[in-house]
PDB file of N, CA and C in Angstrom:
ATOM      1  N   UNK A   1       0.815  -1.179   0.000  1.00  0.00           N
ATOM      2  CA  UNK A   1       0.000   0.000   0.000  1.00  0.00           C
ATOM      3  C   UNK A   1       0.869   1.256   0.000  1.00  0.00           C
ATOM      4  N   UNK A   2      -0.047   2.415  -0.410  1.00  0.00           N
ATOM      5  CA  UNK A   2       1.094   3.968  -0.197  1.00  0.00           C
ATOM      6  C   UNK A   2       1.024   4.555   1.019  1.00  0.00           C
ATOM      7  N   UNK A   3       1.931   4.911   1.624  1.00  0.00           N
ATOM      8  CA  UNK A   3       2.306   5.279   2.891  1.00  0.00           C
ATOM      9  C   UNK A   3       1.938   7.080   2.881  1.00  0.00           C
ATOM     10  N   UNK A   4       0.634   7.542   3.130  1.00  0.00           N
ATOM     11  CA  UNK A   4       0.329   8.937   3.429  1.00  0.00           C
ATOM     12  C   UNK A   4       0.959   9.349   4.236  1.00  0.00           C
ATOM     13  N   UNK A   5       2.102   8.899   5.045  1.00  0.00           N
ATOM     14  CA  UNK A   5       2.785  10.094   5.795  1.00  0.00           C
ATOM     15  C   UNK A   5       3.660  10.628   5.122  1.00  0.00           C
ATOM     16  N   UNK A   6       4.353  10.276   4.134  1.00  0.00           N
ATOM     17  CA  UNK A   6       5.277  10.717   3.483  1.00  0.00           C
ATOM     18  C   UNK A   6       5.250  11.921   2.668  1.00  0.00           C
ATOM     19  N   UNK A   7       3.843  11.542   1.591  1.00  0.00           N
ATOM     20  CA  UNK A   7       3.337  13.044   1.541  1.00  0.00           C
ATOM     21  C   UNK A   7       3.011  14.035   2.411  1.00  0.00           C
ATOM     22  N   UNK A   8       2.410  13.856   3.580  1.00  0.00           N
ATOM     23  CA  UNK A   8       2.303  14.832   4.459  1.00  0.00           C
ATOM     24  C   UNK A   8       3.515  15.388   5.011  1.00  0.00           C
ATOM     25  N   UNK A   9       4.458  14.854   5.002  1.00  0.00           N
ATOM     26  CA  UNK A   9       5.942  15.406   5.715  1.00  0.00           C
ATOM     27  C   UNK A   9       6.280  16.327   4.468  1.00  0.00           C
ATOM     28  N   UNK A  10       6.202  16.162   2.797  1.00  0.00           N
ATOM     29  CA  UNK A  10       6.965  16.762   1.887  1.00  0.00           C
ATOM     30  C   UNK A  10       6.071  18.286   1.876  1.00  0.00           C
ATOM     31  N   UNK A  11       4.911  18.128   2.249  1.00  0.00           N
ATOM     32  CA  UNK A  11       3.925  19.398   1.945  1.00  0.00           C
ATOM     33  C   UNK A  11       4.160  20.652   2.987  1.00  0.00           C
ATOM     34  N   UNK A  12       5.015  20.193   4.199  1.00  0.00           N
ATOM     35  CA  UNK A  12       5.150  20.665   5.372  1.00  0.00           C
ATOM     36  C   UNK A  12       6.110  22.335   4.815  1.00  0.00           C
ATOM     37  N   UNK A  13       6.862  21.864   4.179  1.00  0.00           N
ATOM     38  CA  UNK A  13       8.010  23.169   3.765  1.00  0.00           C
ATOM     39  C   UNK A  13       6.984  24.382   3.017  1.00  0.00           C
ATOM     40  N   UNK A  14       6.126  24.139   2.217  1.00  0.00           N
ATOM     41  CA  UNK A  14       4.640  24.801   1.462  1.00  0.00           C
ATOM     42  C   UNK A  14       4.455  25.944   2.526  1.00  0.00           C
ATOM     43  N   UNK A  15       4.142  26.002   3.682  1.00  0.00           N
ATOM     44  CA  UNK A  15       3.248  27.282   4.123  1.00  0.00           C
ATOM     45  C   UNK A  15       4.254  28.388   4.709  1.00  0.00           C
ATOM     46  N   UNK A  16       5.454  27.927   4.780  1.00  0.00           N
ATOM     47  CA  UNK A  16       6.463  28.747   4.961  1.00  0.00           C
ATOM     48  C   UNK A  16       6.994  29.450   4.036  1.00  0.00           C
ATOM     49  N   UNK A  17       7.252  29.267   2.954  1.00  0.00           N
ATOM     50  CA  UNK A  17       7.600  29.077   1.783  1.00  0.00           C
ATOM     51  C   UNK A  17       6.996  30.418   1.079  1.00  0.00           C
ATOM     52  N   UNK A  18       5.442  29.869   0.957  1.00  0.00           N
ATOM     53  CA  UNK A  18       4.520  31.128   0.890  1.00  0.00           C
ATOM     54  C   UNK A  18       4.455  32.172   1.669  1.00  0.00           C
ATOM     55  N   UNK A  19       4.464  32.402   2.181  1.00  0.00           N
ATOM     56  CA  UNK A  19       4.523  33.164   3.822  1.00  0.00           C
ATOM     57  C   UNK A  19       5.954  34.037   3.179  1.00  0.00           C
ATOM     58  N   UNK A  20       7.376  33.426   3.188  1.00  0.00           N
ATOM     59  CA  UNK A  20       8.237  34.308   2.357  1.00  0.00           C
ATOM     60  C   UNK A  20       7.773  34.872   1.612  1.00  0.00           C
ATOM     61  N   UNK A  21       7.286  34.433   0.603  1.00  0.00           N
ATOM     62  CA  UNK A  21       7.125  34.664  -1.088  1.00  0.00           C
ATOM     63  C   UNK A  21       6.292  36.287  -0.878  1.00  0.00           C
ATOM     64  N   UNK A  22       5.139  36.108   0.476  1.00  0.00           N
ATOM     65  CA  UNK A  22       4.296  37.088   0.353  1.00  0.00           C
ATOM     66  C   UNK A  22       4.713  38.772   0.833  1.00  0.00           C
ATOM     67  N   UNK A  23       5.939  38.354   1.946  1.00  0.00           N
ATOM     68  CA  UNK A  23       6.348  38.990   3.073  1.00  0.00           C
ATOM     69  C   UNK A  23       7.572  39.600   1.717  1.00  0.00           C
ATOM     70  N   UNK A  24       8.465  38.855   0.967  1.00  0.00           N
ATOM     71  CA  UNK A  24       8.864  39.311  -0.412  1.00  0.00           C
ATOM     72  C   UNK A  24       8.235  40.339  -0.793  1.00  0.00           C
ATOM     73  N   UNK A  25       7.172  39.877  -1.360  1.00  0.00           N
ATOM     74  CA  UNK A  25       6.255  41.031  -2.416  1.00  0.00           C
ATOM     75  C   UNK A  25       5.981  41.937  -2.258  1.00  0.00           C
ATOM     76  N   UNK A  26       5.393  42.498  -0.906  1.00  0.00           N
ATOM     77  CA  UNK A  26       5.044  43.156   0.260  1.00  0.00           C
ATOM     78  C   UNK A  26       6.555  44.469   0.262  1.00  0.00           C
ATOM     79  N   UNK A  27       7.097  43.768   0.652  1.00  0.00           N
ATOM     80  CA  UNK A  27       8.494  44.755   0.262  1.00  0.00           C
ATOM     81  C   UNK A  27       9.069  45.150  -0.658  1.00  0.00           C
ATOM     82  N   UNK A  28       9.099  44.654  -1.644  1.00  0.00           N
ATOM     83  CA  UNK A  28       9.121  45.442  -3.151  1.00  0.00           C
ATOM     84  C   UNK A  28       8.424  46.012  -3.157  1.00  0.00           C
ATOM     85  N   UNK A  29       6.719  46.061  -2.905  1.00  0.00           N
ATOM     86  CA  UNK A  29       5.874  46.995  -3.255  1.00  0.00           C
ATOM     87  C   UNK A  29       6.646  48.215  -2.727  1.00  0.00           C
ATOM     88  N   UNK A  30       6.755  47.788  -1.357  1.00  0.00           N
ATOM     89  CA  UNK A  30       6.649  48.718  -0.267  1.00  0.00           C
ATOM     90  C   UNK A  30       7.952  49.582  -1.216  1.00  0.00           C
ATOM     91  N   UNK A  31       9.218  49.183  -1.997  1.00  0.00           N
ATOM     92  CA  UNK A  31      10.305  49.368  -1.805  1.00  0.00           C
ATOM     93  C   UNK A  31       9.827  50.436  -3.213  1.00  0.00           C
ATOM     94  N   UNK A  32       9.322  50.052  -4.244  1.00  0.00           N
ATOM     95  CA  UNK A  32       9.310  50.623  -5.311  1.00  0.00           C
ATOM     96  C   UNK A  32       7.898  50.936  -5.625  1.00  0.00           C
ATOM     97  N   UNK A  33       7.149  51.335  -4.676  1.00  0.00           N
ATOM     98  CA  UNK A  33       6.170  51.937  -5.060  1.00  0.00           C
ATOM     99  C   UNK A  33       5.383  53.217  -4.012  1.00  0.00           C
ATOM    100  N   UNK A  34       5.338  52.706  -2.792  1.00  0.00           N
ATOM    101  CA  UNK A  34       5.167  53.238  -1.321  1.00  0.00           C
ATOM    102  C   UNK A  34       6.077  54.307  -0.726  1.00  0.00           C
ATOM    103  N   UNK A  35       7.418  53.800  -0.602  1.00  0.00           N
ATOM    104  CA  UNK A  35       8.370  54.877  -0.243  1.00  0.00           C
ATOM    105  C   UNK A  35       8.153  55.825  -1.196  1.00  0.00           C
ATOM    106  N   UNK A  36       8.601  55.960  -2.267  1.00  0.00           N
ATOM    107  CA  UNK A  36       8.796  56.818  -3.342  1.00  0.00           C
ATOM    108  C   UNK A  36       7.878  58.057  -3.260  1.00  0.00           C
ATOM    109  N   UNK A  37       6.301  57.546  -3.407  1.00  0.00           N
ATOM    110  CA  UNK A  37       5.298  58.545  -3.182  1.00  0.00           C
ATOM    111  C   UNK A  37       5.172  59.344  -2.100  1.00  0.00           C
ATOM    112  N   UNK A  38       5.591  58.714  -0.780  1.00  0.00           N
ATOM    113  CA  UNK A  38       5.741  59.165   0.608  1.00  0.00           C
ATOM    114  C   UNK A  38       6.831  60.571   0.490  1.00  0.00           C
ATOM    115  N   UNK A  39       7.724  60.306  -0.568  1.00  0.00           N
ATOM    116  CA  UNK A  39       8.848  61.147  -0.244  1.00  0.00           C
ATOM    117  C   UNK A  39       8.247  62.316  -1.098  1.00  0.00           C
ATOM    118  N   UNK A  40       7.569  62.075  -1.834  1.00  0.00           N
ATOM    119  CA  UNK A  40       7.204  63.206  -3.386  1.00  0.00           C
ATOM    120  C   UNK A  40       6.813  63.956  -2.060  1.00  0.00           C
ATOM    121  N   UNK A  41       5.218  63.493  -1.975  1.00  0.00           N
ATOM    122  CA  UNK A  41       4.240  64.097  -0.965  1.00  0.00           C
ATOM    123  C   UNK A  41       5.346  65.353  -0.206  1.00  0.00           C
ATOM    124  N   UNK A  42       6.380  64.543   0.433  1.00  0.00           N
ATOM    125  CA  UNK A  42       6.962  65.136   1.921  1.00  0.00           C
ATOM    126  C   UNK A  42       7.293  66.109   1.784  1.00  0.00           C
ATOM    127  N   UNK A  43       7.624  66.237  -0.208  1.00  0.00           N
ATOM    128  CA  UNK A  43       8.704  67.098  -0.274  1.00  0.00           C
ATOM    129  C   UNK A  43       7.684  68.374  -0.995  1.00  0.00           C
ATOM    130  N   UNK A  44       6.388  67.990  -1.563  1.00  0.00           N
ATOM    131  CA  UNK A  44       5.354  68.747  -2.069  1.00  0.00           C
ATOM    132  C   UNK A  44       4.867  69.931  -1.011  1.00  0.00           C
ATOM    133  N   UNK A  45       4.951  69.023   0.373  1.00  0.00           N
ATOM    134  CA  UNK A  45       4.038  69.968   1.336  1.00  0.00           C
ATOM    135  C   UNK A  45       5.439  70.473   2.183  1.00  0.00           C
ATOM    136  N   UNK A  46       6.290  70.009   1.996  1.00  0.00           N
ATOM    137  CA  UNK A  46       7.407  71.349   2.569  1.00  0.00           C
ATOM    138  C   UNK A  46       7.740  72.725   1.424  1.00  0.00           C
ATOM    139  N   UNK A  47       7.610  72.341   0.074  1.00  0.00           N
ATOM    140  CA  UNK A  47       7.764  73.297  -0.984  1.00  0.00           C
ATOM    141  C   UNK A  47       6.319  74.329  -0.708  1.00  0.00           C
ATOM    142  N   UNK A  48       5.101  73.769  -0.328  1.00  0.00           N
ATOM    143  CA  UNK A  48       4.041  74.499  -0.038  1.00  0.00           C
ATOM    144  C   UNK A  48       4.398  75.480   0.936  1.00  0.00           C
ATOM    145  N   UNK A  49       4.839  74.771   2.063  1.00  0.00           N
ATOM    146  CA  UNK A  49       5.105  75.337   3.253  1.00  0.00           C
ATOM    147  C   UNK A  49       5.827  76.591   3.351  1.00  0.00           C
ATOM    148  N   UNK A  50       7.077  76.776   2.540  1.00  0.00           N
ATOM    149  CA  UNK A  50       8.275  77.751   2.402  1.00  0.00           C
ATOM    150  C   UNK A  50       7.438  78.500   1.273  1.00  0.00           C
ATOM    151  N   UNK A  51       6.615  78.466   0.805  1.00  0.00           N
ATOM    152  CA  UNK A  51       6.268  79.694  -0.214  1.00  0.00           C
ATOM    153  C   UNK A  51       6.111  81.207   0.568  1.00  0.00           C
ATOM    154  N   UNK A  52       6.818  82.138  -0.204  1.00  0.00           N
ATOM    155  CA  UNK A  52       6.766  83.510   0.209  1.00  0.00           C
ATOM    156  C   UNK A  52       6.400  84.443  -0.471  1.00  0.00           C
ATOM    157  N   UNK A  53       6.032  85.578   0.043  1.00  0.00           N
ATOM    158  CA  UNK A  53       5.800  86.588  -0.924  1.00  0.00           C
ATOM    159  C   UNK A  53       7.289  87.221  -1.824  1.00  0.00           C
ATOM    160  N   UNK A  54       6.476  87.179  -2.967  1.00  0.00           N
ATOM    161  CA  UNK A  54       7.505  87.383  -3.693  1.00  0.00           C
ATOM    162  C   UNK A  54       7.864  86.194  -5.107  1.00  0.00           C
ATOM    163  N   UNK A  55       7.779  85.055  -4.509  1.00  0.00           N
ATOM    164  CA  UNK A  55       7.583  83.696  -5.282  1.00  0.00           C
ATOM    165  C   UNK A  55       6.552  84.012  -6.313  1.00  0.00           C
ATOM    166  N   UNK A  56       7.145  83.425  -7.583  1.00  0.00           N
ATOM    167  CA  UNK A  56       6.193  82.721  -8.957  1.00  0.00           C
ATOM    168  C   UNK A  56       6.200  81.108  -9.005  1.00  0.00           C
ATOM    169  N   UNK A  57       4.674  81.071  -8.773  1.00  0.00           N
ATOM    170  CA  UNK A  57       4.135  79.643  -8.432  1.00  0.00           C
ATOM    171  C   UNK A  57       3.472  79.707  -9.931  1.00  0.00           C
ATOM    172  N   UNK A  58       2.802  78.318 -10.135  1.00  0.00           N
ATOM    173  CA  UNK A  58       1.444  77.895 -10.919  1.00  0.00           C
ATOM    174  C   UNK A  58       1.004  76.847  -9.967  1.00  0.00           C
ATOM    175  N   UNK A  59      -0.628  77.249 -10.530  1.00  0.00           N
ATOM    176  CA  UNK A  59      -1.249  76.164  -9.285  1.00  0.00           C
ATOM    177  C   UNK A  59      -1.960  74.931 -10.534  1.00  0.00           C
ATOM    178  N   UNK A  60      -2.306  73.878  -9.572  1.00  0.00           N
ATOM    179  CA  UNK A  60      -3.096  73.106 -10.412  1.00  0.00           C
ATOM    180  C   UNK A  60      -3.816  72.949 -11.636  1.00  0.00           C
ATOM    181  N   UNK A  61      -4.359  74.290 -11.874  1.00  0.00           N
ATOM    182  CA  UNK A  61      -5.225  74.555 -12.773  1.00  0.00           C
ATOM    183  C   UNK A  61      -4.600  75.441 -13.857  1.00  0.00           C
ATOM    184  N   UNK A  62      -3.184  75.522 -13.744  1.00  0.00           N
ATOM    185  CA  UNK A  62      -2.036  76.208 -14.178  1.00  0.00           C
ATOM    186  C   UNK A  62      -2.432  77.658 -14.641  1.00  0.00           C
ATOM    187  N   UNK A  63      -2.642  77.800 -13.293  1.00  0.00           N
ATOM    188  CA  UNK A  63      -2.648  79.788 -13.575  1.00  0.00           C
ATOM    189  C   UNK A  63      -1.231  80.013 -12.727  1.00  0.00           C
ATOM    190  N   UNK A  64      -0.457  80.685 -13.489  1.00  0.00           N
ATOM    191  CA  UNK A  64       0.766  81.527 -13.065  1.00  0.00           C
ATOM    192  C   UNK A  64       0.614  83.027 -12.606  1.00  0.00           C
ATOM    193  N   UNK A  65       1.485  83.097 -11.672  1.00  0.00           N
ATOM    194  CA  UNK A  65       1.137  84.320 -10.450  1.00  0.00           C
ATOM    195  C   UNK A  65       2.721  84.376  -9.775  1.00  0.00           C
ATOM    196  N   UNK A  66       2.448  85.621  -9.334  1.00  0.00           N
ATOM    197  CA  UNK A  66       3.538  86.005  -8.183  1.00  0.00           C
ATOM    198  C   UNK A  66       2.826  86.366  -6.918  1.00  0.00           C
ATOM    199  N   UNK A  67       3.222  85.680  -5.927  1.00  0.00           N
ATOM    200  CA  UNK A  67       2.402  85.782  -4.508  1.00  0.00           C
ATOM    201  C   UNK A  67       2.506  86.910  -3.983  1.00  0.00           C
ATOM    202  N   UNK A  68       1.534  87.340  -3.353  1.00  0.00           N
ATOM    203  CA  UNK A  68       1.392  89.004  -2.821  1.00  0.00           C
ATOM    204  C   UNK A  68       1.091  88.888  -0.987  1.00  0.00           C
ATOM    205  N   UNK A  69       0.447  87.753  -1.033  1.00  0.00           N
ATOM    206  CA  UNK A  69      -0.027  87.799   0.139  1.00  0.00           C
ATOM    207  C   UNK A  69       0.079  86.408   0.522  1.00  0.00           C
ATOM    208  N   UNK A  70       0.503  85.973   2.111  1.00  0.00           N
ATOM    209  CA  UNK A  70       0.459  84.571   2.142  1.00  0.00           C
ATOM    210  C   UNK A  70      -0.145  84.157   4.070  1.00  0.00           C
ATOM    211  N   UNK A  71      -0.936  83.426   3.833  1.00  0.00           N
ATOM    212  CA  UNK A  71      -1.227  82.535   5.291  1.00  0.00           C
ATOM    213  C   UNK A  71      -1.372  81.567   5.409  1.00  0.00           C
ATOM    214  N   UNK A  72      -1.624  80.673   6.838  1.00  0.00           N
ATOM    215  CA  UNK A  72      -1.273  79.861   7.009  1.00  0.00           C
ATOM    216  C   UNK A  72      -1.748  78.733   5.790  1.00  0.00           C
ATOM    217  N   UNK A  73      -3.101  78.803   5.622  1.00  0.00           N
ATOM    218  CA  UNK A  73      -3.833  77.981   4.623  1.00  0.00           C
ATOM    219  C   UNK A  73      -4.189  78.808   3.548  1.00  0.00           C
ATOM    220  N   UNK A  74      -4.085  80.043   3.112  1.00  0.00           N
ATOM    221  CA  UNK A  74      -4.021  80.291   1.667  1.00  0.00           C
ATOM    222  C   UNK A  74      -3.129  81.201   1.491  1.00  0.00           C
ATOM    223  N   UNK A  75      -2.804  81.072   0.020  1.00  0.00           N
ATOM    224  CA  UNK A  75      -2.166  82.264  -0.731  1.00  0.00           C
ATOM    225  C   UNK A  75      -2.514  82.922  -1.711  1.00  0.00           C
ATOM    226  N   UNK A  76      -2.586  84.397  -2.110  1.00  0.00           N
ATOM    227  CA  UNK A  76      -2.857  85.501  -2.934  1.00  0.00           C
ATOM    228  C   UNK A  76      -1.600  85.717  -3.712  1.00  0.00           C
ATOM    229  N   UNK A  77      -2.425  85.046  -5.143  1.00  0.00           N
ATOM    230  CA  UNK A  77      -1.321  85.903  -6.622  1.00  0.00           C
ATOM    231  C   UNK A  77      -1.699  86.688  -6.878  1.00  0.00           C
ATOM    232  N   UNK A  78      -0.683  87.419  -7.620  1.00  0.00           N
ATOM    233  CA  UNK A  78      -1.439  88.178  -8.779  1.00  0.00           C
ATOM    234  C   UNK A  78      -0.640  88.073  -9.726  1.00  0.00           C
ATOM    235  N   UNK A  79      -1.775  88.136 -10.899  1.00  0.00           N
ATOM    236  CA  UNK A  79      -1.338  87.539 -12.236  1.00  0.00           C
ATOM    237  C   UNK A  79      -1.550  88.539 -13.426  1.00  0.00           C
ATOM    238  N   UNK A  80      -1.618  88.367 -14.281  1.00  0.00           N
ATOM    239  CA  UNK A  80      -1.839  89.026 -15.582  1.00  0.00           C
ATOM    240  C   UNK A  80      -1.552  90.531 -15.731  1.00  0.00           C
ATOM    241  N   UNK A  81      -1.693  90.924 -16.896  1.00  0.00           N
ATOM    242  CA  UNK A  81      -1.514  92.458 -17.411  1.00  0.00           C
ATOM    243  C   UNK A  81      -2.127  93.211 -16.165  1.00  0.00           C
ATOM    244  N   UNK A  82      -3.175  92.777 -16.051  1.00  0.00           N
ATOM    245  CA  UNK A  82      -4.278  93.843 -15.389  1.00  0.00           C
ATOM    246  C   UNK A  82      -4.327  93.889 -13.833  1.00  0.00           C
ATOM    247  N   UNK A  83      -3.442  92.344 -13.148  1.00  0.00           N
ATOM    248  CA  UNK A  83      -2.641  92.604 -12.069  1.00  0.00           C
ATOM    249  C   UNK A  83      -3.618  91.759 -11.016  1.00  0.00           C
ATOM    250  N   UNK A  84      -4.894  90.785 -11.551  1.00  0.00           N
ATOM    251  CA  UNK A  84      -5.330  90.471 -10.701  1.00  0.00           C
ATOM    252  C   UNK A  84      -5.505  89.834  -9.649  1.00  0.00           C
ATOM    253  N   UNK A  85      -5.429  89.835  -8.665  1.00  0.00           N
ATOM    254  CA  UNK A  85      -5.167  89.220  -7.664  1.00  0.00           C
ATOM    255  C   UNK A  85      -6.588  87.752  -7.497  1.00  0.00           C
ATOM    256  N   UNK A  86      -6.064  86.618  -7.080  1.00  0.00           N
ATOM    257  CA  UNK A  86      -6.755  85.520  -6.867  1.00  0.00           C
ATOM    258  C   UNK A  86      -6.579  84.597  -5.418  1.00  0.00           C
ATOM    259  N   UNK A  87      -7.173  83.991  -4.452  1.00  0.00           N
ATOM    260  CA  UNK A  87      -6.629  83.444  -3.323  1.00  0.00           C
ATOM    261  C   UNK A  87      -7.250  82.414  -3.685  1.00  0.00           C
ATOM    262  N   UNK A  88      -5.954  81.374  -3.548  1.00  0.00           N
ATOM    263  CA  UNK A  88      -6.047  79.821  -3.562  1.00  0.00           C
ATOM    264  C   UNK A  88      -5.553  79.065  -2.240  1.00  0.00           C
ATOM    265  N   UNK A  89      -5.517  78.032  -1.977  1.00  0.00           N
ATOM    266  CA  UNK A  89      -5.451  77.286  -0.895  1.00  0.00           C
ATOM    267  C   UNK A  89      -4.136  76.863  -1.089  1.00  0.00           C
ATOM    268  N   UNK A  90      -3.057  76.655  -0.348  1.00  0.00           N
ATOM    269  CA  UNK A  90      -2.000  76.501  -0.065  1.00  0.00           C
ATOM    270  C   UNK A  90      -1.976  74.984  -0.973  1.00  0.00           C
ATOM    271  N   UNK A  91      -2.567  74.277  -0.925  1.00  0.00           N
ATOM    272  CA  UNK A  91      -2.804  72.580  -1.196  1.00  0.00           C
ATOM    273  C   UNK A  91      -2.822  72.859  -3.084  1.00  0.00           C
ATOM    274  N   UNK A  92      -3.219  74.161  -3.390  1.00  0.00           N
ATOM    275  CA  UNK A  92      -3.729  74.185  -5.312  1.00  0.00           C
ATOM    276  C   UNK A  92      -2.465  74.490  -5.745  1.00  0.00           C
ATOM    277  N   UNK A  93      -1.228  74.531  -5.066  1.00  0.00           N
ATOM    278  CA  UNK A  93       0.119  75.100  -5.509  1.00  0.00           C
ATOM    279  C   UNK A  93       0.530  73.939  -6.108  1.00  0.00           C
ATOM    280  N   UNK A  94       1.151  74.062  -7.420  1.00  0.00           N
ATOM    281  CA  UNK A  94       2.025  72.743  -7.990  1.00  0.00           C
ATOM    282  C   UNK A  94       3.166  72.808  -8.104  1.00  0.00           C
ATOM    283  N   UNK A  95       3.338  74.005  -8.670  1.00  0.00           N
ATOM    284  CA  UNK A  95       4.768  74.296  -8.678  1.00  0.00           C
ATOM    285  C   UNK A  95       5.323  75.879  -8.314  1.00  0.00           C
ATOM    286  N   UNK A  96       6.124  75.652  -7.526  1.00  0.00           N
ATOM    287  CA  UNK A  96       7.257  77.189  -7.028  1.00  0.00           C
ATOM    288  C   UNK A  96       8.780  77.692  -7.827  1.00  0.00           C
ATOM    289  N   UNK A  97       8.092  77.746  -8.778  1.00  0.00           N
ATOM    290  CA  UNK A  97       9.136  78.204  -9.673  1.00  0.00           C
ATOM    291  C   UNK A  97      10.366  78.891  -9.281  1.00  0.00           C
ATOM    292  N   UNK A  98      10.421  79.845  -7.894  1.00  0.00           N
ATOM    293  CA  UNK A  98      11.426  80.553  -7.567  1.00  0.00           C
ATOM    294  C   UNK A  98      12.406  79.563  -6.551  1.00  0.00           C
ATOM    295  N   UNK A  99      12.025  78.604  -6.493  1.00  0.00           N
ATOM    296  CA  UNK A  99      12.476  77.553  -5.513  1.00  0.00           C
ATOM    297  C   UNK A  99      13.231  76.791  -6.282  1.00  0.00           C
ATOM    298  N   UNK A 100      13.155  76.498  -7.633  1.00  0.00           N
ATOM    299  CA  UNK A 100      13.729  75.294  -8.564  1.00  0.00           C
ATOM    300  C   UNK A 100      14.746  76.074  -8.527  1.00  0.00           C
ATOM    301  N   UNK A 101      16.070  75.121  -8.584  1.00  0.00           N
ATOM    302  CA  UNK A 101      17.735  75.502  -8.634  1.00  0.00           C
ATOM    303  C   UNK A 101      17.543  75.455 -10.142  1.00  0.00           C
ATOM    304  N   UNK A 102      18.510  76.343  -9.968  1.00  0.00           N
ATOM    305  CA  UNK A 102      19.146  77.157 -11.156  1.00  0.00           C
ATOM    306  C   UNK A 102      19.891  76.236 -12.337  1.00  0.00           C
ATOM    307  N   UNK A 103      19.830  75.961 -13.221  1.00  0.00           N
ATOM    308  CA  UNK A 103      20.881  74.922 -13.981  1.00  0.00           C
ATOM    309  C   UNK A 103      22.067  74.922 -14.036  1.00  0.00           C
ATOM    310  N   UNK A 104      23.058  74.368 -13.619  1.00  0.00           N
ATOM    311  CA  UNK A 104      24.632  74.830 -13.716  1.00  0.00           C
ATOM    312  C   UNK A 104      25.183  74.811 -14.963  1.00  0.00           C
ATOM    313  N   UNK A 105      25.981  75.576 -15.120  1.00  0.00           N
ATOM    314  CA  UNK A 105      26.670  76.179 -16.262  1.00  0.00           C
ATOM    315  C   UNK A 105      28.402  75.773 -16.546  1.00  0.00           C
ATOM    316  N   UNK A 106      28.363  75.161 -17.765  1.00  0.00           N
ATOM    317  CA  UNK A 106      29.442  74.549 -17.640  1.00  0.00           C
ATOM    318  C   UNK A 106      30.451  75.034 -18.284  1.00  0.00           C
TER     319      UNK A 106
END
């Protein structure tokens, strides 16, 4: 006859095995997908943070401005020929143009 313990002893290495495989995957995600965004974010809402008057931003909706006025949760551009001023929420800022380094020159 076939001896069922034998299979049961070979199946034993299986749930460990998996258990790696998952605890693996889990960390790559974590490694190349999770960190990465964490750091954008970190570095999005400290660039928010340091905006001053004086700065040329565009916000989300890509209106370009030079900030006139700034608090804790919003900031005032003003933009165009005619000088108008607009207040957006600190969070609608995408980019701080006066903040980007300069290109070096070779």
């Amino acid at each position: 006859m076939f001896d069922f313990s034998l299979m049961a002893k070979s199946n034993q290495g299986g749930g460990l095995t998996m258990i790696l495989l998952l605890v693996g995957f889990f960390l790559i995600m974590w490694l190349l997908m999770i960190r990465p965004e964490k750091k954008r974010q970190k570095k999005m809402e400290e660039m928010r943070n340091n905006v001053s008057v004086g700065d040329n931003i565009v916000t989300i909706g890509g209106i370009m401005g030079k900030v006139v006025h700034v608090t804790d949760d919003n900031v005032t551009i003003e933009s165009g020929e005619d000088r108008v001023r607009v207040q957006f929420k600190k969070t609608a800022i995408s980019v701080n143009e006066s903040a980007k380094p300069e290109p070096q020159k070779k």
